[in-house]
N, C-alpha and C. Protein backbone atom coordinates (compact mmCIF):
# COMPACT_ATOMS: atom_id res chain seq x y z
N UNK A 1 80.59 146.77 130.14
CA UNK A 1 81.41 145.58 130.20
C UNK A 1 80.70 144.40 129.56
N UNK A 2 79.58 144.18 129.67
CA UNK A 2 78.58 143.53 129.18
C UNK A 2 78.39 143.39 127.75
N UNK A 3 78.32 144.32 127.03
CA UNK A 3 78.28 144.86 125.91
C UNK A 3 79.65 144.17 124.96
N UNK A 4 80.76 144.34 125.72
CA UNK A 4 82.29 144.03 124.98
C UNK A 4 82.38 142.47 125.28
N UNK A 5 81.70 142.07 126.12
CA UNK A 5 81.59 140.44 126.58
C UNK A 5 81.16 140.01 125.39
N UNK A 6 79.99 140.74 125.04
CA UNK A 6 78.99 139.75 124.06
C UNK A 6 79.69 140.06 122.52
N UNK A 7 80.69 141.13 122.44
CA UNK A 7 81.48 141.39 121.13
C UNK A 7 82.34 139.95 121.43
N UNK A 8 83.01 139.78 122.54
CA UNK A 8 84.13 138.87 122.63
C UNK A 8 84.00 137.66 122.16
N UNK A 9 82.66 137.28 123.10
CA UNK A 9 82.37 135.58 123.07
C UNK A 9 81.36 135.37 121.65
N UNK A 10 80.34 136.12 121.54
CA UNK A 10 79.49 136.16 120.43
C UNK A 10 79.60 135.90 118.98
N UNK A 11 80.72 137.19 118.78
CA UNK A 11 81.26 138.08 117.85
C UNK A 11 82.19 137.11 117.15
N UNK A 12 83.42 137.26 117.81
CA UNK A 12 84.73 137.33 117.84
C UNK A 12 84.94 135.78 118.07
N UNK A 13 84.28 135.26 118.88
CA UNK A 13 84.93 133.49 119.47
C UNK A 13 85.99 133.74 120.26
N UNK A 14 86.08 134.62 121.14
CA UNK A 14 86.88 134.36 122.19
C UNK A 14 86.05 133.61 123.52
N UNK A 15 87.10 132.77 124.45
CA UNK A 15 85.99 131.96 125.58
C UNK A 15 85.81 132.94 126.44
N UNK A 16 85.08 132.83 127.80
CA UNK A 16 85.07 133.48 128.49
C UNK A 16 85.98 133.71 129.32
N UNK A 17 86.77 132.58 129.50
CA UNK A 17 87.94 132.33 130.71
C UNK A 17 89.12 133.65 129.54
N UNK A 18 89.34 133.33 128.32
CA UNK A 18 90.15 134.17 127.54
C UNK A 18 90.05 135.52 128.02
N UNK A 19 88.23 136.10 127.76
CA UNK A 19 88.02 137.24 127.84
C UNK A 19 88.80 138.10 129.23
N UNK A 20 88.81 137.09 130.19
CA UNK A 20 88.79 137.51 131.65
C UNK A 20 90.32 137.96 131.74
N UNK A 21 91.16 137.06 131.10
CA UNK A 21 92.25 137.31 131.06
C UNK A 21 93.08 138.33 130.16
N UNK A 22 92.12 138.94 129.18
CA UNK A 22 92.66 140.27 128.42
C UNK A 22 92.73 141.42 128.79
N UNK A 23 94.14 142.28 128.76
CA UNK A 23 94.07 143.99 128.88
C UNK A 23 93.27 144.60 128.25
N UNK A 24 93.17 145.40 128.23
CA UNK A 24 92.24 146.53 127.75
C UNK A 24 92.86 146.82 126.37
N UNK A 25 94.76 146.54 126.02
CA UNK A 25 95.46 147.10 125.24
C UNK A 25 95.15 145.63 123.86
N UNK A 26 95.01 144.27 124.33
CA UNK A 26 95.11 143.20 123.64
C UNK A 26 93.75 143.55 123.03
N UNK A 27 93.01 143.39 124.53
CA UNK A 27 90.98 143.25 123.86
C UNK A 27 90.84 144.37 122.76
N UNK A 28 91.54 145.64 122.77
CA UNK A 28 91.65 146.61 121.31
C UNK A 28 92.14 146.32 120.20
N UNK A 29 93.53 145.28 120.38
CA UNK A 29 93.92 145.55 118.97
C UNK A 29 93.29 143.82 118.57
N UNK A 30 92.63 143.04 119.08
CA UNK A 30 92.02 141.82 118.76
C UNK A 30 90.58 142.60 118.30
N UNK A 31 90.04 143.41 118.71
CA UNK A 31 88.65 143.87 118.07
C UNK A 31 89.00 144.55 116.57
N UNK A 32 90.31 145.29 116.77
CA UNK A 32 90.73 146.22 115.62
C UNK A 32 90.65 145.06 114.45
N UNK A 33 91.70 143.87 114.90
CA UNK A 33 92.11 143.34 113.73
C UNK A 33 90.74 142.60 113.07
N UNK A 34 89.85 142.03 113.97
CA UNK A 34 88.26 141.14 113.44
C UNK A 34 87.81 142.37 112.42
N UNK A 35 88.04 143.73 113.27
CA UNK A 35 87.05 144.43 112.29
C UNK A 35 87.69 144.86 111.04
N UNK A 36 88.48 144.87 110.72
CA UNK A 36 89.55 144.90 109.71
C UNK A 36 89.05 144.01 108.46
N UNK A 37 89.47 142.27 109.29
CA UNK A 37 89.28 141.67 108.79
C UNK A 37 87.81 141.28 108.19
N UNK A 38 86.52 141.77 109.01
CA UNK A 38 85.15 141.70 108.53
C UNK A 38 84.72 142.92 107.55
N UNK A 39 85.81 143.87 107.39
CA UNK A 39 85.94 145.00 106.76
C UNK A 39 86.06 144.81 104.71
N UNK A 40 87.28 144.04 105.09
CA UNK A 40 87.95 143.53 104.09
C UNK A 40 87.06 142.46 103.14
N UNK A 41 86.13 141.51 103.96
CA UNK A 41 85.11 140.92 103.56
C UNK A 41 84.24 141.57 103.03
N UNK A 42 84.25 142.69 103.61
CA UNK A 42 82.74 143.41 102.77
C UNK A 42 83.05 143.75 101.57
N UNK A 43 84.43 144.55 101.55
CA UNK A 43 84.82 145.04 100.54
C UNK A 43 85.07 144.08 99.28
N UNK A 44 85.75 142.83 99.40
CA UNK A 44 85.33 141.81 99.02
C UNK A 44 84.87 141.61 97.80
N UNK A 45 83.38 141.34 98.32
CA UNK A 45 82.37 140.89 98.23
C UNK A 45 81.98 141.93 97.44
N UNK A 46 81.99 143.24 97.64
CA UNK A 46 81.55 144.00 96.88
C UNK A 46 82.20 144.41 95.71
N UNK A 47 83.33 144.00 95.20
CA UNK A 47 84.58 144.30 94.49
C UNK A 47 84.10 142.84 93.47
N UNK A 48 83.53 142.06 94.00
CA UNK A 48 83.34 140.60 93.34
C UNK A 48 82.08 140.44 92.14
N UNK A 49 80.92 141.28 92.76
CA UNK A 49 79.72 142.07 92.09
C UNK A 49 79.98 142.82 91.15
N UNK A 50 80.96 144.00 91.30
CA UNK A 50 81.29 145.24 90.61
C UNK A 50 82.16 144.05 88.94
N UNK A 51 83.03 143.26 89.89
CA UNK A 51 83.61 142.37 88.32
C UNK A 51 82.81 141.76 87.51
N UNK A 52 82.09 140.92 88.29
CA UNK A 52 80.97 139.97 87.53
C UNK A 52 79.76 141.22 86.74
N UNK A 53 79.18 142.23 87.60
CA UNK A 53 78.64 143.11 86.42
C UNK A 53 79.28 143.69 84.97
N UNK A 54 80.58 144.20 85.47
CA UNK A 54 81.28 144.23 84.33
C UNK A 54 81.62 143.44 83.32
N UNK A 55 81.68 141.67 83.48
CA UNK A 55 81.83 141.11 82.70
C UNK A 55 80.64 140.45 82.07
N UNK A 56 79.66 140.83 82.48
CA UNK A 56 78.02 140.53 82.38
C UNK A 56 77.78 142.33 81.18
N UNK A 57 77.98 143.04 81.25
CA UNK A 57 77.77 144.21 80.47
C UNK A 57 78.67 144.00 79.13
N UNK A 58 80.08 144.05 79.63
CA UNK A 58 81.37 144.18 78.58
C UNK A 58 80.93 143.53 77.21
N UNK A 59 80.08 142.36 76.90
CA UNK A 59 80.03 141.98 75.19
C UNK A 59 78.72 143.10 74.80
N UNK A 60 78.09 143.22 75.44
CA UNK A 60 77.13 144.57 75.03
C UNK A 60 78.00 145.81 74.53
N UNK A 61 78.48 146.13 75.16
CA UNK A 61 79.20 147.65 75.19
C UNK A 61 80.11 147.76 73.63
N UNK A 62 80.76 146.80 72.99
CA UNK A 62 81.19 147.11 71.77
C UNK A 62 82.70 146.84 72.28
N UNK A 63 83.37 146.48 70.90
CA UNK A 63 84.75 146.81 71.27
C UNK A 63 85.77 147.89 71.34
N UNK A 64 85.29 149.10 70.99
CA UNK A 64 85.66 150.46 70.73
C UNK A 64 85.65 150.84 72.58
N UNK A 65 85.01 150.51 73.31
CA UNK A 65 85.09 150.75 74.63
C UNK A 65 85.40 149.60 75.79
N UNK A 66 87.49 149.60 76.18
CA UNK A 66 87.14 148.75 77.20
C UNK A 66 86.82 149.31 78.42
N UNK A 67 86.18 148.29 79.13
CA UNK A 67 85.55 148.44 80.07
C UNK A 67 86.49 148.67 81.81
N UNK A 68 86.66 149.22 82.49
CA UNK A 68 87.15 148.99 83.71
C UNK A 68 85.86 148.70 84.48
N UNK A 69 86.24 147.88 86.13
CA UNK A 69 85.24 148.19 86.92
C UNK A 69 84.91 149.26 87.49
N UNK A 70 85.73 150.14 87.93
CA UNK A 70 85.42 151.03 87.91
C UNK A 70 84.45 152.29 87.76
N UNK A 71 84.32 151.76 85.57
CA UNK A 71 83.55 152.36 85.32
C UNK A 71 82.11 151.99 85.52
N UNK A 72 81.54 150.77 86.32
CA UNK A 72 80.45 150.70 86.59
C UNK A 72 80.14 151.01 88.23
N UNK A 73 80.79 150.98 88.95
CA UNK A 73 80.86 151.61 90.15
C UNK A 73 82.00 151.96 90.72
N UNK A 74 81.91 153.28 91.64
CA UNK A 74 83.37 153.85 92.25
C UNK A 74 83.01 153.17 93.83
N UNK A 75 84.13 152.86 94.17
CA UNK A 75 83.58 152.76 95.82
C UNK A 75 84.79 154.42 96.31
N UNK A 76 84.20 154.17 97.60
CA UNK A 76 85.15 155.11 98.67
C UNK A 76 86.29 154.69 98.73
N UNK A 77 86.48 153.66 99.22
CA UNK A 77 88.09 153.09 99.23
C UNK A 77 88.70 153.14 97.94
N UNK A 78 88.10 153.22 96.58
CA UNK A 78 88.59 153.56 94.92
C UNK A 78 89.75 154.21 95.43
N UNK A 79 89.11 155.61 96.07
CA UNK A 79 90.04 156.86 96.13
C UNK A 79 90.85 156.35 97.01
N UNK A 80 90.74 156.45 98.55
CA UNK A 80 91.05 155.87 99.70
C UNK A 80 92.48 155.34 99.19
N UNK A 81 92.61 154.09 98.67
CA UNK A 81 93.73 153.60 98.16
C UNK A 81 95.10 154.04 97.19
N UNK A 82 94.47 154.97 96.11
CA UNK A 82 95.20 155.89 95.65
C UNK A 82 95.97 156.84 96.44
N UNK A 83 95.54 157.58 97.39
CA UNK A 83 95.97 158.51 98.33
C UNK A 83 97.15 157.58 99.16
N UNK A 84 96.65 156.78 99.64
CA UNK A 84 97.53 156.02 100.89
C UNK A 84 98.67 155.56 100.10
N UNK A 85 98.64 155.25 98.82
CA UNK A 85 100.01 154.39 98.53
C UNK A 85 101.31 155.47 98.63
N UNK A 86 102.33 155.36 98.80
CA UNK A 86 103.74 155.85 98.96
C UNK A 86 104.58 155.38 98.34
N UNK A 87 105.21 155.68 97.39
CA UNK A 87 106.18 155.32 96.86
C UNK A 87 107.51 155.42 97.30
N UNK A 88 108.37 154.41 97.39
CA UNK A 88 109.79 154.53 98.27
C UNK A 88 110.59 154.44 97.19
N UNK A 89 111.73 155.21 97.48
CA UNK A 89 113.16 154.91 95.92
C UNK A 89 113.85 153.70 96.84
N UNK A 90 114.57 153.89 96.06
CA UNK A 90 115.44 152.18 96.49
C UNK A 90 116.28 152.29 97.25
N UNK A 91 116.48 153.76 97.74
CA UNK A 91 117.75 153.72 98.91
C UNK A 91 116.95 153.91 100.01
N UNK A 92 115.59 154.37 100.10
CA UNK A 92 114.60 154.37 101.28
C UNK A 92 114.35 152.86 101.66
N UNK A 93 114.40 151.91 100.24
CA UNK A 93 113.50 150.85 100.69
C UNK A 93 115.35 149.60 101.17
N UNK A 94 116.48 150.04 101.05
CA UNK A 94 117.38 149.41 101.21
C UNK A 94 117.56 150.13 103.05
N UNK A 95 117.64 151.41 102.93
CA UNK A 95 117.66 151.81 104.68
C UNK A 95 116.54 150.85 105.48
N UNK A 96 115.58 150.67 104.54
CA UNK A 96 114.09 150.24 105.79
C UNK A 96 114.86 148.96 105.91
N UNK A 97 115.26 147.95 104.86
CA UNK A 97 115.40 146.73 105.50
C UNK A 97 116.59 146.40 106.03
N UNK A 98 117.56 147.35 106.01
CA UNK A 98 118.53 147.64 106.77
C UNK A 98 118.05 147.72 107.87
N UNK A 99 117.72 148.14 108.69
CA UNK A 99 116.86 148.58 110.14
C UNK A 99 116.26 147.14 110.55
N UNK A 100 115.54 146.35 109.42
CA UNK A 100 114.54 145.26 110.03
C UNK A 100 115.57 144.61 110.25
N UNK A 101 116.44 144.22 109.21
CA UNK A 101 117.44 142.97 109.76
C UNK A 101 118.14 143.43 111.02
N UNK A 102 118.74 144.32 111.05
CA UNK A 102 119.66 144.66 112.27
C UNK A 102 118.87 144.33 113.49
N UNK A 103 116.91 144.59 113.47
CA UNK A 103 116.35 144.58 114.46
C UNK A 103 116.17 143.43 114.73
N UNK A 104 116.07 142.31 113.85
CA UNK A 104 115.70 141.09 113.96
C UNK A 104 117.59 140.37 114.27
N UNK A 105 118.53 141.24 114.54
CA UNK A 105 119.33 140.68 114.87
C UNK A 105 120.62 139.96 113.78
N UNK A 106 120.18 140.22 112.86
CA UNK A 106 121.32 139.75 111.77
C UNK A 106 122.26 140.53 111.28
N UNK A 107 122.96 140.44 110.03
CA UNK A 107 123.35 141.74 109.49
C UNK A 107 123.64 141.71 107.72
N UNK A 108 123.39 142.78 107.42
CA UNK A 108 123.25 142.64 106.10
C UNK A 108 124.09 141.76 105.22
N UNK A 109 123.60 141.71 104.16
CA UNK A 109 125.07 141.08 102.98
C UNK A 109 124.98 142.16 102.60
């Protein structure tokens, strides 16, 4: 308990009186989303390096070869991201927001 205190108040900037008052279900998806979000920073940051090397190399390299970032480093998420995307046709993506509006209570035009 101790341990998730010092993630809360430390970490995170939640108060203590806050902490006391969170489920178990909130205090998860508030840790999920920080780490997400400190996730996303890293990646970042590292995506920011990978450009600036590339554009620090690219007048060396010639013009017969452009350059991606890529080609100076792959990360994990490279792939990661390829895999996850989904492509929807337009009657998938007209049903989905069919559904949101109705859920949010309106109704289509």
């Amino acid at each position: 308990m101790l341990q998730l205190l010092g993630i809360a108040v430390g970490r995170i900037g939640i108060s203590y009186d806050e902490f006391l008052r969170l489920d178990v279900d909130a205090f998860e998806a508030i840790v999920k989303s920080y780490c997400d979000h400190e996730e996303d920073k890293r990646r970042d940051d590292w995506e920011r390096m990978r450009w600036q090397t590339m554009l620090t190399i690219q007048p060396f390299v010639g013009n017969k070869h452009k350059m991606k970032p890529e080609d100076i480093l792959v990360f994990s998420w490279d792939k990661q991201d390829k895999k996850n995307v989904k492509t929807m046709t337009p009657a998938e993506q007209r049903a989905r927001m069919k559904k949101l509006v109705e859920r949010l209570g309106d109704k289509t035009v």
